[in-house]
N, C-alpha and C. Protein backbone atom coordinates (compact mmCIF):
# COMPACT_ATOMS: atom_id res chain seq x y z
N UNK A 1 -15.31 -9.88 5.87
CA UNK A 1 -14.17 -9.00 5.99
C UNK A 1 -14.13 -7.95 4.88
N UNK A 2 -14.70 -7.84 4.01
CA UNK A 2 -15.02 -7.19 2.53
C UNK A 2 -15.95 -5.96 2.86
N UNK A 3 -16.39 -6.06 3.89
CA UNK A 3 -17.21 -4.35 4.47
C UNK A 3 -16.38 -4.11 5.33
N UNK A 4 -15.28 -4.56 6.08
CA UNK A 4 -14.82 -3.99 7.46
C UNK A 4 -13.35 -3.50 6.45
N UNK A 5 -12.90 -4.17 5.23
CA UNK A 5 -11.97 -3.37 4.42
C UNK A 5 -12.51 -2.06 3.91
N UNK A 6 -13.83 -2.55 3.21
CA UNK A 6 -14.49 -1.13 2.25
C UNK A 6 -14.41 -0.26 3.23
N UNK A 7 -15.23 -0.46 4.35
CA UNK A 7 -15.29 0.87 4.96
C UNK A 7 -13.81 1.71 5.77
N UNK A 8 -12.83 0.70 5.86
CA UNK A 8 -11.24 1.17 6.34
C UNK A 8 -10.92 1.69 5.30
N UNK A 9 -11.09 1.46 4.65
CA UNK A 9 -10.38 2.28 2.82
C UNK A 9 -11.31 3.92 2.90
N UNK A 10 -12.66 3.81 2.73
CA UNK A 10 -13.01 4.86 3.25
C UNK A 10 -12.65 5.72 4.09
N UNK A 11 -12.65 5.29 5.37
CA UNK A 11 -12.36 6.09 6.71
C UNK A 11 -11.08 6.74 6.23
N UNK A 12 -9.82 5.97 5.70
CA UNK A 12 -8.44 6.44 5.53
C UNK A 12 -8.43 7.82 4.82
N UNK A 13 -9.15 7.43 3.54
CA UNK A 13 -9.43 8.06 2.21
C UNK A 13 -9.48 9.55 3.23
N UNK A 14 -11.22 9.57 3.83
CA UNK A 14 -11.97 10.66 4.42
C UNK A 14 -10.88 11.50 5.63
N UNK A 15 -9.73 10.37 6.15
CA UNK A 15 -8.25 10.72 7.04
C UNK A 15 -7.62 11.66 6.08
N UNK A 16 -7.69 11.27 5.13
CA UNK A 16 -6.25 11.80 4.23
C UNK A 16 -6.82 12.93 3.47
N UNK A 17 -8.14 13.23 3.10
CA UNK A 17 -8.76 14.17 3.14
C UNK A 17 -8.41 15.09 4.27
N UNK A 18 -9.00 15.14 5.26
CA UNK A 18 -9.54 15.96 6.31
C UNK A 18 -7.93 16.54 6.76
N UNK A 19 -7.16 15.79 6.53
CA UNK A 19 -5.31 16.24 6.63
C UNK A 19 -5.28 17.99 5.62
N UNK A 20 -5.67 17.79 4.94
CA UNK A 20 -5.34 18.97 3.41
C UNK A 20 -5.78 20.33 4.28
N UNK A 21 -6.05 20.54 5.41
CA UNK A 21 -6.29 21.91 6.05
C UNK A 21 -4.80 21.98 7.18
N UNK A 22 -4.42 20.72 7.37
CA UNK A 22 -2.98 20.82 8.15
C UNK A 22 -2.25 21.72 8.07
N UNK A 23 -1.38 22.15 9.04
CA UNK A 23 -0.12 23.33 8.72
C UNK A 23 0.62 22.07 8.25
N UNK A 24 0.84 21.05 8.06
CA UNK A 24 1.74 19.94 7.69
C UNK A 24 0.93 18.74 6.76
N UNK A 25 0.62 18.85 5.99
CA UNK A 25 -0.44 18.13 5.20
C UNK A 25 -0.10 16.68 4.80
N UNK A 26 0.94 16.62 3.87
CA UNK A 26 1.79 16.35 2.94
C UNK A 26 2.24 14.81 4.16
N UNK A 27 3.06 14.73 5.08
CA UNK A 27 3.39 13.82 6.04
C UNK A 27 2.07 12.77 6.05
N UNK A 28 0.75 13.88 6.55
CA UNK A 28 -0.48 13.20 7.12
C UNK A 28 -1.22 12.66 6.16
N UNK A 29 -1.13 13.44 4.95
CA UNK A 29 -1.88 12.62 3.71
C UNK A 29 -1.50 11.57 3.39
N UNK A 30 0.20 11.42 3.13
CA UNK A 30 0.83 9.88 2.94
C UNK A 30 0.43 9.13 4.01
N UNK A 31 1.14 9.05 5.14
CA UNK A 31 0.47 8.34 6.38
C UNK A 31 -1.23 7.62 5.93
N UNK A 32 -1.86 8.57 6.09
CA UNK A 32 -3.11 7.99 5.83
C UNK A 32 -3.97 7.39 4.79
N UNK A 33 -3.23 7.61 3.80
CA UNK A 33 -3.65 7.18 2.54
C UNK A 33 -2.32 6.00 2.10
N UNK A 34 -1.50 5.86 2.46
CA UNK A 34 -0.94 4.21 2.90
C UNK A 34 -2.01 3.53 3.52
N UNK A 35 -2.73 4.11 4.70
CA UNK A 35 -3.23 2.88 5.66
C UNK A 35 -4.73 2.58 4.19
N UNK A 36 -4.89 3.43 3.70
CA UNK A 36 -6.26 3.56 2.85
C UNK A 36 -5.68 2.48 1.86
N UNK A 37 -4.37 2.75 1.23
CA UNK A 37 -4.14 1.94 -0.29
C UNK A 37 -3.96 0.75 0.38
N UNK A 38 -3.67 0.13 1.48
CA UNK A 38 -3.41 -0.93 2.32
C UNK A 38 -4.69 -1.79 2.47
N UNK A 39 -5.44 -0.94 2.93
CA UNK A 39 -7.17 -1.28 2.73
C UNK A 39 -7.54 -1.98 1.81
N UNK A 40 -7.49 -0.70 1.16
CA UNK A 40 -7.94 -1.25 -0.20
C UNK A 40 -7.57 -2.52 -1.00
N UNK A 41 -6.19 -2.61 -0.98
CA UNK A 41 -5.57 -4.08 -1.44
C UNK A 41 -6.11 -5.28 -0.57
N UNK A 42 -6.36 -4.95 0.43
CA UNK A 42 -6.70 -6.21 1.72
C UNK A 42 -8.46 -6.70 1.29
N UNK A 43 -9.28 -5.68 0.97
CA UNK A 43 -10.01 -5.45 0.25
C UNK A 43 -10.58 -6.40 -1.03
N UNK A 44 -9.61 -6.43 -1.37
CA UNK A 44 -9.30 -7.05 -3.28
C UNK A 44 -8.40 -8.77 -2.75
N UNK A 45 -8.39 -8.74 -1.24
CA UNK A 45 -7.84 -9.76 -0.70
C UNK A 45 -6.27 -10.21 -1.11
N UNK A 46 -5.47 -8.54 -1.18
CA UNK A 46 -4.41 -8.87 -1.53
C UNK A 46 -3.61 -7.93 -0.36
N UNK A 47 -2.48 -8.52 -0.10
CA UNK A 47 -1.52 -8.27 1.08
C UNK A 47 -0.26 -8.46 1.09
N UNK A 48 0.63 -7.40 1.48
CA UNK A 48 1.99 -7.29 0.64
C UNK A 48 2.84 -6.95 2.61
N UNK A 49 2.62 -8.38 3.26
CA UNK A 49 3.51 -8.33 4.59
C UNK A 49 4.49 -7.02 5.34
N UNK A 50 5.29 -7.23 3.79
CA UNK A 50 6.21 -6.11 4.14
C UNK A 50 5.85 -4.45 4.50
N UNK A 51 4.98 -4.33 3.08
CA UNK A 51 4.81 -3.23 3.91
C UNK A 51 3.99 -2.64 4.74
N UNK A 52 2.99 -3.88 5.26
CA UNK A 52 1.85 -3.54 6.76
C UNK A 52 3.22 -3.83 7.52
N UNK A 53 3.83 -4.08 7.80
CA UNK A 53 4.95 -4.47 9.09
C UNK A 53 5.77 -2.85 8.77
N UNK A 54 6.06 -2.63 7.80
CA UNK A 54 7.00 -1.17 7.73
C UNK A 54 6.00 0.14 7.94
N UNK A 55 4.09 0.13 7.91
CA UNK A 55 3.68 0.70 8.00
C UNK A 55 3.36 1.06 9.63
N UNK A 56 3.52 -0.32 10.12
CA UNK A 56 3.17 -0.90 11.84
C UNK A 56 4.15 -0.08 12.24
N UNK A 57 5.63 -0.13 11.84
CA UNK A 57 6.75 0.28 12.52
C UNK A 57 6.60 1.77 12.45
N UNK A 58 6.14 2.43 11.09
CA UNK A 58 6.55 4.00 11.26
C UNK A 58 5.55 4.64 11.68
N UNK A 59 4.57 4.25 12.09
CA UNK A 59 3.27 4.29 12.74
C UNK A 59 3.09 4.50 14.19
N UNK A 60 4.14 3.35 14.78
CA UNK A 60 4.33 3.04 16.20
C UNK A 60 5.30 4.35 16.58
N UNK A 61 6.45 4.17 15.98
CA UNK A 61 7.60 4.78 16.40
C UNK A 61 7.54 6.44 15.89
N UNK A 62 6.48 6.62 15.21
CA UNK A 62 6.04 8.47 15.06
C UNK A 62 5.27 8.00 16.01
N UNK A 63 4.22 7.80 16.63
CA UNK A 63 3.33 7.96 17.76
C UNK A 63 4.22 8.20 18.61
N UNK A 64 5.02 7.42 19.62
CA UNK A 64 5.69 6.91 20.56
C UNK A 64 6.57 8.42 20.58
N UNK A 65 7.11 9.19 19.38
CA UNK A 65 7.76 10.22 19.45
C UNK A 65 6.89 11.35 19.69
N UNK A 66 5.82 11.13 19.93
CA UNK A 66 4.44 12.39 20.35
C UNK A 66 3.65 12.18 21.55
N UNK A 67 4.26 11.18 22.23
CA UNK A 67 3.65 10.50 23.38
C UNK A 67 3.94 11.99 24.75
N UNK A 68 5.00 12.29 24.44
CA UNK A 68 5.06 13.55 25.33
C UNK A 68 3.99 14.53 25.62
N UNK A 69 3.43 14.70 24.86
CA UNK A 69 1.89 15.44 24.18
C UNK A 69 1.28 15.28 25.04
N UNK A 70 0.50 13.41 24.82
CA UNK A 70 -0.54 12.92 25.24
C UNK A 70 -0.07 12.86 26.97
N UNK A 71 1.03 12.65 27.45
CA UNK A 71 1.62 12.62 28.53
C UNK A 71 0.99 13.82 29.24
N UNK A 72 1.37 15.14 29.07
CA UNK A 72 1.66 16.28 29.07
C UNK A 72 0.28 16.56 29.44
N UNK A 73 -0.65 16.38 28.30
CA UNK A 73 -2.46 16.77 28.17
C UNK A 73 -2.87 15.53 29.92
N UNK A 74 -2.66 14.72 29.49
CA UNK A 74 -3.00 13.73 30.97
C UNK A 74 -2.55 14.23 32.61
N UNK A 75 -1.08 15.10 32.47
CA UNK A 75 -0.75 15.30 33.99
C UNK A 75 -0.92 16.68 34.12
N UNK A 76 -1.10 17.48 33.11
CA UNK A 76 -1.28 18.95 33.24
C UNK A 76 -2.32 19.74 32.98
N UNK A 77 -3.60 18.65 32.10
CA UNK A 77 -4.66 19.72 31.92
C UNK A 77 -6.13 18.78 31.94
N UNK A 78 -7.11 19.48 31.94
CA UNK A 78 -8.54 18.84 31.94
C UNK A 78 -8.81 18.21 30.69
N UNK A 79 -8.61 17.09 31.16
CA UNK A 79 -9.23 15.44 29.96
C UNK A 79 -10.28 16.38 28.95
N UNK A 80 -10.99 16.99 28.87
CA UNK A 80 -12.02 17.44 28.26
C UNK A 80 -11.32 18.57 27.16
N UNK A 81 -10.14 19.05 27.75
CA UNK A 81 -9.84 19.94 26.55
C UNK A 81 -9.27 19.41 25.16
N UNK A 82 -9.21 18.15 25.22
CA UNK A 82 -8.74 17.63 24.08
C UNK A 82 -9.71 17.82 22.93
N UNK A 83 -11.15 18.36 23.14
CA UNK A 83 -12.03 18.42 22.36
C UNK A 83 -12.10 20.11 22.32
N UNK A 84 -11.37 20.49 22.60
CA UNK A 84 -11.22 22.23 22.46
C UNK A 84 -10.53 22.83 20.99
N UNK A 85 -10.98 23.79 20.84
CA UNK A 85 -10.30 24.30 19.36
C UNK A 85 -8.73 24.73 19.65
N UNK A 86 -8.22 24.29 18.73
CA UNK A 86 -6.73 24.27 19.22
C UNK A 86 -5.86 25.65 19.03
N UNK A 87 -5.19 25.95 19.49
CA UNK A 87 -4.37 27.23 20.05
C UNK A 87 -2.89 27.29 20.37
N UNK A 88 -2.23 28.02 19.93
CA UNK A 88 -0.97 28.21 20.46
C UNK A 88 -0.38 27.89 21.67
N UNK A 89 -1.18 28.34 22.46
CA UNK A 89 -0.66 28.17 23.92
C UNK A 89 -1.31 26.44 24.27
N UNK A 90 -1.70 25.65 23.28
CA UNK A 90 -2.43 24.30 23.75
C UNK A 90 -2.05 23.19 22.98
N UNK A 91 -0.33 23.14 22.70
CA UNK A 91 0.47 22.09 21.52
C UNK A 91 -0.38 20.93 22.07
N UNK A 92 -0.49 20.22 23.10
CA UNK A 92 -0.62 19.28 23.21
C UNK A 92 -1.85 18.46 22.81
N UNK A 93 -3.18 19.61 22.16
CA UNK A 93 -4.08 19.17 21.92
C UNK A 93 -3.86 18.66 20.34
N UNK A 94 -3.01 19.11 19.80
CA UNK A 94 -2.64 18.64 18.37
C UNK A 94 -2.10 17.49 18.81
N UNK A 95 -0.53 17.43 19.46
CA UNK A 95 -0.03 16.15 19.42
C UNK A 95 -0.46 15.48 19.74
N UNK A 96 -1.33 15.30 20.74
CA UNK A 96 -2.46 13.90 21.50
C UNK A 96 -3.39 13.61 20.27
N UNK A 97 -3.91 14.70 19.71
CA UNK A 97 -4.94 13.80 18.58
C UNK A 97 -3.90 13.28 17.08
N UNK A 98 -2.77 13.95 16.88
CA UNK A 98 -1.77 13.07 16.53
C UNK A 98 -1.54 11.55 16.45
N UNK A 99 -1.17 11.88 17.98
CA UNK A 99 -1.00 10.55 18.39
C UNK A 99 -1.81 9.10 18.19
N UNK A 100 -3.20 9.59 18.28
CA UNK A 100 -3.98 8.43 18.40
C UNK A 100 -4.60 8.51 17.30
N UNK A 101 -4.48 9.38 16.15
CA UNK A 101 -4.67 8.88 14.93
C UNK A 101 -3.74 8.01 14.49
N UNK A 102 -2.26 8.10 14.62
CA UNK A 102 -1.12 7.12 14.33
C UNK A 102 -1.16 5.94 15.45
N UNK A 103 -1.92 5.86 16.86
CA UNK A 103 -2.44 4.22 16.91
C UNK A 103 -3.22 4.12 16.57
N UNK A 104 -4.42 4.58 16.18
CA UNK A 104 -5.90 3.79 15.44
C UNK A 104 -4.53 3.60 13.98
N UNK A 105 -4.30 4.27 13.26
CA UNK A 105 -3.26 3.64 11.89
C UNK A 105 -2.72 2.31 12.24
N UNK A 106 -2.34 2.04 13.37
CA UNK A 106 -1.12 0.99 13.49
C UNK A 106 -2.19 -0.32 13.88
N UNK A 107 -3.34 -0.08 14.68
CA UNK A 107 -4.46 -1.04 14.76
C UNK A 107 -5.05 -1.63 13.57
N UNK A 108 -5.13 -0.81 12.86
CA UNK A 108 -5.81 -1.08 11.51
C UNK A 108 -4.82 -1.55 10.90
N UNK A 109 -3.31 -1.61 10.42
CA UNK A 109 -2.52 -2.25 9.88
C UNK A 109 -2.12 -3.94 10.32
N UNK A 110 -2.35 -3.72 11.87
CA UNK A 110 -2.32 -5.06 13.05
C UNK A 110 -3.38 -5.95 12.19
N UNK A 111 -4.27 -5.27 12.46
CA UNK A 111 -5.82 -5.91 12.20
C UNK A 111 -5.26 -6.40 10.43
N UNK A 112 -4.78 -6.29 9.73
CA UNK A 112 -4.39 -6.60 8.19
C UNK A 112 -3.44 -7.31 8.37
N UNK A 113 -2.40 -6.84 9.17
CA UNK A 113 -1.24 -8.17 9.04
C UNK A 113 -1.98 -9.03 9.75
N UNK A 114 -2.94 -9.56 10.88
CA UNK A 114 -3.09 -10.92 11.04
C UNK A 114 -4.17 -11.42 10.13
N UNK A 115 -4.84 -10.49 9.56
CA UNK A 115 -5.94 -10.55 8.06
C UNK A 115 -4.73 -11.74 7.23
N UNK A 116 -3.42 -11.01 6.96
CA UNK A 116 -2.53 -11.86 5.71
C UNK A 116 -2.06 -12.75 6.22
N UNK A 117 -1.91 -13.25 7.38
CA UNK A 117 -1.68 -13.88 8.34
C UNK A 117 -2.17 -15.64 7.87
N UNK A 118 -3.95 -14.98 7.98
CA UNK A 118 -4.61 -16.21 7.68
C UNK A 118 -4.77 -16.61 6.20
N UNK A 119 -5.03 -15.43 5.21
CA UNK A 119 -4.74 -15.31 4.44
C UNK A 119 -3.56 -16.49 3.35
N UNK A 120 -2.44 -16.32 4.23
CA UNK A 120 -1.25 -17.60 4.03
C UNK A 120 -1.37 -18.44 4.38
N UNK A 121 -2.21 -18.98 5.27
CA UNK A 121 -1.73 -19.96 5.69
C UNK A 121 -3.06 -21.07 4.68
């Protein structure tokens, strides 16, 4: 479990990076560099319940508030443009990849709370 942390601490890190060109940076850097310092502690085999469960929750419930997006991209336009350079007239290609950066976040926090899970017991 000590490479599947290292490299989640990474990935986050390289998340919370790749955020700093955002029109909104600042939101996405925290976001992602929680799931990274989260890592990282899980990592060092340390795990603090509370806040993978408060990270699960604001994770879920910002996705779930962008779901319109991913909705939107699914009944109104070609599956393929989600890989298109994004544009004014094309919100939904932001909020859909939004979106499923904040569930891959909430997977990876899942995947840690049942990590502390066993952890306790």
């Amino acid at each position: 479990m000590k490479i599947v942390n290292a490299i989640l601490t990474i990935l986050f890190i390289v998340f919370a990076v790749v955020q700093l060109n955002d029109p909104d940076p600042l939101i996405w850097v925290l976001m992602y560099g929680a799931v990274a310092i989260i890592s990282g502690f899980a990592f060092m085999g340390k795990y603090n319940k509370i806040i993978i469960i408060s990270g699960m929750v604001v994770s879920l419930i910002w996705a779930l508030t962008l779901s319109p997006g991913v909705y939107d991209w699914f009944a109104n336009h070609n599956t393929d443009e989600i890989f298109e350079t994004m544009a004014p007239n094309k919100v939904f290609i932001e909020t859909a990849r939004e979106c499923f950066g904040l569930l891959i976040a909430f997977l990876v926090l899942l995947f840690h709370f049942f990590q502390a899970k066993k952890v306790a017991v």
